[in-house]
Structure formats: C-alpha cells, structure tokens
Protein backbone atom coordinates (compact mmCIF):
# COMPACT_ATOMS: atom_id res chain seq x y z
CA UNK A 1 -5.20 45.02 -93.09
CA UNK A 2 -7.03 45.02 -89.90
CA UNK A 3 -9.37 42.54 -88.94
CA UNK A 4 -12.68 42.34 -87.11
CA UNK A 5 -12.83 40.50 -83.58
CA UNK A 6 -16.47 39.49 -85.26
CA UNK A 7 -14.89 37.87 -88.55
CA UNK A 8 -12.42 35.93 -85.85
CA UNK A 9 -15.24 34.89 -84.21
CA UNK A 10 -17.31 33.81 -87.15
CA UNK A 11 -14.31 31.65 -88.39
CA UNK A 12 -13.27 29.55 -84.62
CA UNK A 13 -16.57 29.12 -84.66
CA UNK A 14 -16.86 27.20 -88.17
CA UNK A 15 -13.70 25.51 -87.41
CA UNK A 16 -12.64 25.88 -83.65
CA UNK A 17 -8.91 26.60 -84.34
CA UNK A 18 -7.07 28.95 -81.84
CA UNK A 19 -8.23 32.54 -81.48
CA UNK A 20 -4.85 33.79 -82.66
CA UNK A 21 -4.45 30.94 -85.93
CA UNK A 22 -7.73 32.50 -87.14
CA UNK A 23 -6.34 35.65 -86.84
CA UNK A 24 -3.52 34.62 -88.67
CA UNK A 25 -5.29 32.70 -91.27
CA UNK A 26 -7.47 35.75 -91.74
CA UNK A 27 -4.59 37.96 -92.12
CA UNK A 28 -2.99 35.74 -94.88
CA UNK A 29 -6.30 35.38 -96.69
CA UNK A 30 -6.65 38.95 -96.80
CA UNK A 31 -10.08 38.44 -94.69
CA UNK A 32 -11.46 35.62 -97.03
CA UNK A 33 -13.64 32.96 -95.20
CA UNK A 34 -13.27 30.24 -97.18
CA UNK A 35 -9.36 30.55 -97.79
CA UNK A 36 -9.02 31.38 -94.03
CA UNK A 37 -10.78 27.71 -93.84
CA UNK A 38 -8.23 26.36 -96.26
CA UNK A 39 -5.25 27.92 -94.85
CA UNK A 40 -6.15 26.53 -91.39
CA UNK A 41 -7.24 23.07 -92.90
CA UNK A 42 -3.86 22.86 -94.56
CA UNK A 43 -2.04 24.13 -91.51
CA UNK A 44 -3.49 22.03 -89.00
CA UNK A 45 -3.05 18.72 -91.09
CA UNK A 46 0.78 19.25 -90.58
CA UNK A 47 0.27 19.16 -87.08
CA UNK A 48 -2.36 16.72 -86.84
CA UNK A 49 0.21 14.24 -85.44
CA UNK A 50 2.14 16.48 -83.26
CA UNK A 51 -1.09 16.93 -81.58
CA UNK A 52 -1.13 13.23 -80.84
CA UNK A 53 0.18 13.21 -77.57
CA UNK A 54 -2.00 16.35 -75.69
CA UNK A 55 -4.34 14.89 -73.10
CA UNK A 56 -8.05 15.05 -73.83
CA UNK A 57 -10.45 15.43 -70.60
CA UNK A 58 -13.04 16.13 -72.77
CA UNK A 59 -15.82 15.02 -75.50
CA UNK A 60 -18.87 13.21 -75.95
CA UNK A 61 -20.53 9.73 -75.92
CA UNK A 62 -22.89 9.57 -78.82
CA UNK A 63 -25.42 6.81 -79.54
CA UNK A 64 -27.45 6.17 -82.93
CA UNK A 65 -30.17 3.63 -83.09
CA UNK A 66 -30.65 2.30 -86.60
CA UNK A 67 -34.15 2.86 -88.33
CA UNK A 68 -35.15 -0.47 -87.91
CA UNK A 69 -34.52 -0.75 -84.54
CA UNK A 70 -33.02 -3.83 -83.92
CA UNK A 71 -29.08 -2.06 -84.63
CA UNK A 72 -27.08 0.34 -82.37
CA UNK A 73 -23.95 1.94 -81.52
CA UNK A 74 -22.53 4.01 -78.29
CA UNK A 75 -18.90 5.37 -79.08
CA UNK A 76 -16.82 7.70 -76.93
CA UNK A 77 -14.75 10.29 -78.99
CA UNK A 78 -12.66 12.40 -76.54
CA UNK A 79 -10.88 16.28 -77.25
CA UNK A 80 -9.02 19.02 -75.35
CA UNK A 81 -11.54 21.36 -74.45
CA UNK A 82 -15.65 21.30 -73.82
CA UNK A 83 -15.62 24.48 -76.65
CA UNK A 84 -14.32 21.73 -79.18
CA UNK A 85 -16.91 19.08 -78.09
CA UNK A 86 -19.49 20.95 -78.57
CA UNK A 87 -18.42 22.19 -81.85
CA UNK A 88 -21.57 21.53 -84.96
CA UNK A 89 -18.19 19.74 -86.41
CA UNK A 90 -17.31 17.93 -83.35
CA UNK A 91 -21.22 16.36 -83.54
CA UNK A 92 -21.16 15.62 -86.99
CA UNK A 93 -17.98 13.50 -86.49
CA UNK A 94 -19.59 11.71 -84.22
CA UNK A 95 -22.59 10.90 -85.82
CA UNK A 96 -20.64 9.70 -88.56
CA UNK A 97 -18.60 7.41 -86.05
CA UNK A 98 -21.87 5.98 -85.44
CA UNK A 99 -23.21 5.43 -88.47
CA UNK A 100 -20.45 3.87 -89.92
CA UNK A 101 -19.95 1.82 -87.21
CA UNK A 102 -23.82 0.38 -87.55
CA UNK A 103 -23.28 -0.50 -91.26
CA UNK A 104 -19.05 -1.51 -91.24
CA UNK A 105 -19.45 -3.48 -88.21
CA UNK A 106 -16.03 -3.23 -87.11
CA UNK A 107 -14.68 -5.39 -84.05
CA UNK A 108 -11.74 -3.75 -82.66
CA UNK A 109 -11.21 0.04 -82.66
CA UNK A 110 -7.40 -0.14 -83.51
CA UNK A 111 -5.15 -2.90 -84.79
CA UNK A 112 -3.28 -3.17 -80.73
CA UNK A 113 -6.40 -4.05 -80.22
CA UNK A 114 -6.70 -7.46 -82.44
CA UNK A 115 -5.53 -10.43 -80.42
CA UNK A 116 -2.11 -12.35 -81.36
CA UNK A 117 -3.91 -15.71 -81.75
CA UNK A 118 -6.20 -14.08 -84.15
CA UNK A 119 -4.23 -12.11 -86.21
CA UNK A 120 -1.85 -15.73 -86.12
CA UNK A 121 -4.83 -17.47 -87.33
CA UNK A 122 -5.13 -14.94 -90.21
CA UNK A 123 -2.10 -15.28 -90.87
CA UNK A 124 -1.66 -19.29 -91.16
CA UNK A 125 -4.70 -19.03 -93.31
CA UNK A 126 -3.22 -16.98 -96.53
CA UNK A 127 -0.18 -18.70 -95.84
CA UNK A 128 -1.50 -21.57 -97.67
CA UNK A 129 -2.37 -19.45 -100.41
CA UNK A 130 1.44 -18.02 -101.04
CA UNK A 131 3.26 -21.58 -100.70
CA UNK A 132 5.65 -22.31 -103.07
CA UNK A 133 6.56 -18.76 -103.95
CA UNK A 134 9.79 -17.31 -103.71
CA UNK A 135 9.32 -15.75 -99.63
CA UNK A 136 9.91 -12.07 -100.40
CA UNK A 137 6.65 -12.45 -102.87
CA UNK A 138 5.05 -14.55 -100.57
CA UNK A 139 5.65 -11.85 -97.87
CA UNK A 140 4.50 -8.96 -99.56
CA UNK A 141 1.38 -11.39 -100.72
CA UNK A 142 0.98 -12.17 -96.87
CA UNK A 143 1.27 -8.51 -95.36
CA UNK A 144 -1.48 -7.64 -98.47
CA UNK A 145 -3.72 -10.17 -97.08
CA UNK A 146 -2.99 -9.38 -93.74
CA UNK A 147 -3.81 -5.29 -94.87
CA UNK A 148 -7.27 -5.85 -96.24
CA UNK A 149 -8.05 -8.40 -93.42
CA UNK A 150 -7.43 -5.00 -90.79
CA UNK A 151 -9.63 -2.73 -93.21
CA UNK A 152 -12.13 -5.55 -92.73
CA UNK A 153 -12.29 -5.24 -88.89
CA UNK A 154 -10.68 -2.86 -87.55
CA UNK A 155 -12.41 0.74 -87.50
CA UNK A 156 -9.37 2.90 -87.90
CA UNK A 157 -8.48 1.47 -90.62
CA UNK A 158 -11.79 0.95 -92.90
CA UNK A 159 -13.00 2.79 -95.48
CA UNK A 160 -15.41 5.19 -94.57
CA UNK A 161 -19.41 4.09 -95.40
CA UNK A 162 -20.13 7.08 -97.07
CA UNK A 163 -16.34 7.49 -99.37
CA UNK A 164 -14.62 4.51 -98.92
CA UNK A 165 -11.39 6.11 -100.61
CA UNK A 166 -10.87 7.75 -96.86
CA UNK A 167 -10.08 6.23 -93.80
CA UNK A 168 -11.77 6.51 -90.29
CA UNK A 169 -8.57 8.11 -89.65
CA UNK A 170 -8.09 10.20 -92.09
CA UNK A 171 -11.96 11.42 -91.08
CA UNK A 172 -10.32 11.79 -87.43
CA UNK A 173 -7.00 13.73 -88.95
CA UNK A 174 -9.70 16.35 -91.06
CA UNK A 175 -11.18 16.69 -87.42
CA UNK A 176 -8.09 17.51 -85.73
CA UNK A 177 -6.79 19.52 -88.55
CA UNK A 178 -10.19 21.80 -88.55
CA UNK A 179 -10.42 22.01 -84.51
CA UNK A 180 -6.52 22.58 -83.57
CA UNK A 181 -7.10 19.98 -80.86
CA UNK A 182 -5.97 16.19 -80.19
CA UNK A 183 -9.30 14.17 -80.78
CA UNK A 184 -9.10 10.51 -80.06
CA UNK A 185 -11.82 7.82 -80.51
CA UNK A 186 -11.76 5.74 -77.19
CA UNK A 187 -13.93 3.42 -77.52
CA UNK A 188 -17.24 1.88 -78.89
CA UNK A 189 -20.00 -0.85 -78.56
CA UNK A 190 -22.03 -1.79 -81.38
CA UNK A 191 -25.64 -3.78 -80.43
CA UNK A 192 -27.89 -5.84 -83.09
CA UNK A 193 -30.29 -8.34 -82.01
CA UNK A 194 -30.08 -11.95 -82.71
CA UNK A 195 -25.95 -11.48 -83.15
C-alpha cells in the first residue's frame, strides 16, 4: 500500500510523532487516521520513559489568570524541538497545567522537591495514629498516609481537576506518548491574593 506524503503530514501534525513512525503507523493501519493515532499512542507509551533522559531546549511558559481575577499561575513545560511546542496538543497541555494548578493548588512540583523536615513532620503525625499495631501494618498504614499526603501537594502526583482517576503524570506520559518527544514540566508559580 503506498501512502501519501499529505496523509503523513496530516497525521505528525495531529500528533507530532516522527515523520517516519507516521509512516509506519500509517502503513500498519492500512492508511486509517484514527488507528494510525492509536498505533502511535500505544507505541509511544512504551517509550515514554526511555525518552526520559533526551535534553529539552525547548517549550513554552504559559500563564492563566483565573476569572475572578484575584488567582494565577505561570508554569514552564519544556520539549525537544520548537515543532513540538508549538503543537495545538503541546498548548492544550499547558493550559491544562494551568488550570489545574489554579484550582489543586499544589506546592511542590515533584516529591524531591518536598523538604525532609516536612515530609518528617508528616510523618510523626500519622505515626500516632498506627501505634500499637503490629509495625509491618503500621508501615503499610504509614506509607498510605504518607501516599495521599503527596497527591495532596505535590503536582505530579495529584489527580487531575478535570478526571481525577489520572495523574498529572500520566497527562504528561499521554503527551510524550502522542509527540515522540521528552516533555518535562520545570517549574511553576501559582499567585492568589490575600494568601
């Protein structure tokens, strides 16, 4: 079956993969979009983590301003190529970053990021609540605690506003999966008044 340079086109485009993986995933698909989305989907979320380590020069800052004004959010989401960043996929990312970020109010970006003293503190607080139980219940009891207490603050790790059955990062894996790129979330600042 040959395949258009226009259909190739059409689907990097929707997805920014590779030139030659949309080829490929066209090929397989016997020149069906949608499964050509699928096949590239499923074959870049294998090799979402072995993109992990590729340097990323590129990306975006993005900024949302809540509707009432007195809420806002600057984050910094980085990728391997301009062509990625600019991707309609790319954008929307980000401006779900952002919103989620307005409305989770997360403090730290990644769990390195939580301070030992605090994550201590956390700790000595449950700890309280498992004494007297034999330590292997009280441990899995603790680390439980100490699970939903990350999801809580931490923005790679909480739900997502709009489907909180999916992580930040598994928003960020989708992402890399569609694009064929490392994508990393750097950094962010969120801004309400009178906090």
């Amino acid at each position: 079956m040959e395949i258009k340079a226009e259909l190739v086109r059409t689907l990097r485009e929707r997805t920014g993969a590779p030139l030659m993986d949309c080829k490929k995933a066209l090929l397989e698909a016997e020149g069906n979009l949608d499964a050509s989305i699928d096949l590239l989907r499923r074959w870049g979320r294998a090799g979402a983590d072995s993109k992990s380590g590729r340097e990323t020069k590129e990306g975006r800052v993005a900024s949302y301003i809540h509707h009432d004004g007195k809420k806002g959010v600057l984050v910094e989401v980085a990728c391997e190529s301009d062509f990625v960043a600019r991707s309609d996929r790319f954008v929307a990312f980000l401006k779900d970053v952002c919103l989620h970020i307005v409305a989770s109010r997360p403090r730290y970006l990644a769990r390195e990021e939580v301070p030992p003293e605090v994550i201590a503190k956390e700790r000595d607080i449950h700890r309280d609540a498992v004494a007297g139980k034999p330590s292997e219940v009280a441990e899995r009891i603790l680390d439980g605690k100490m699970k939903k207490f990350f999801a809580e603050c931490v923005l790679l790790d909480q739900g997502f506003v709009r489907d909180p059955s999916r992580s930040i990062t598994d928003l960020l894996k989708d992402l890399v999966a569609a694009v064929g790129e490392n994508v990393v979330i750097r950094r962010f600042s969120r801004f309400e008044i009178g906090s």
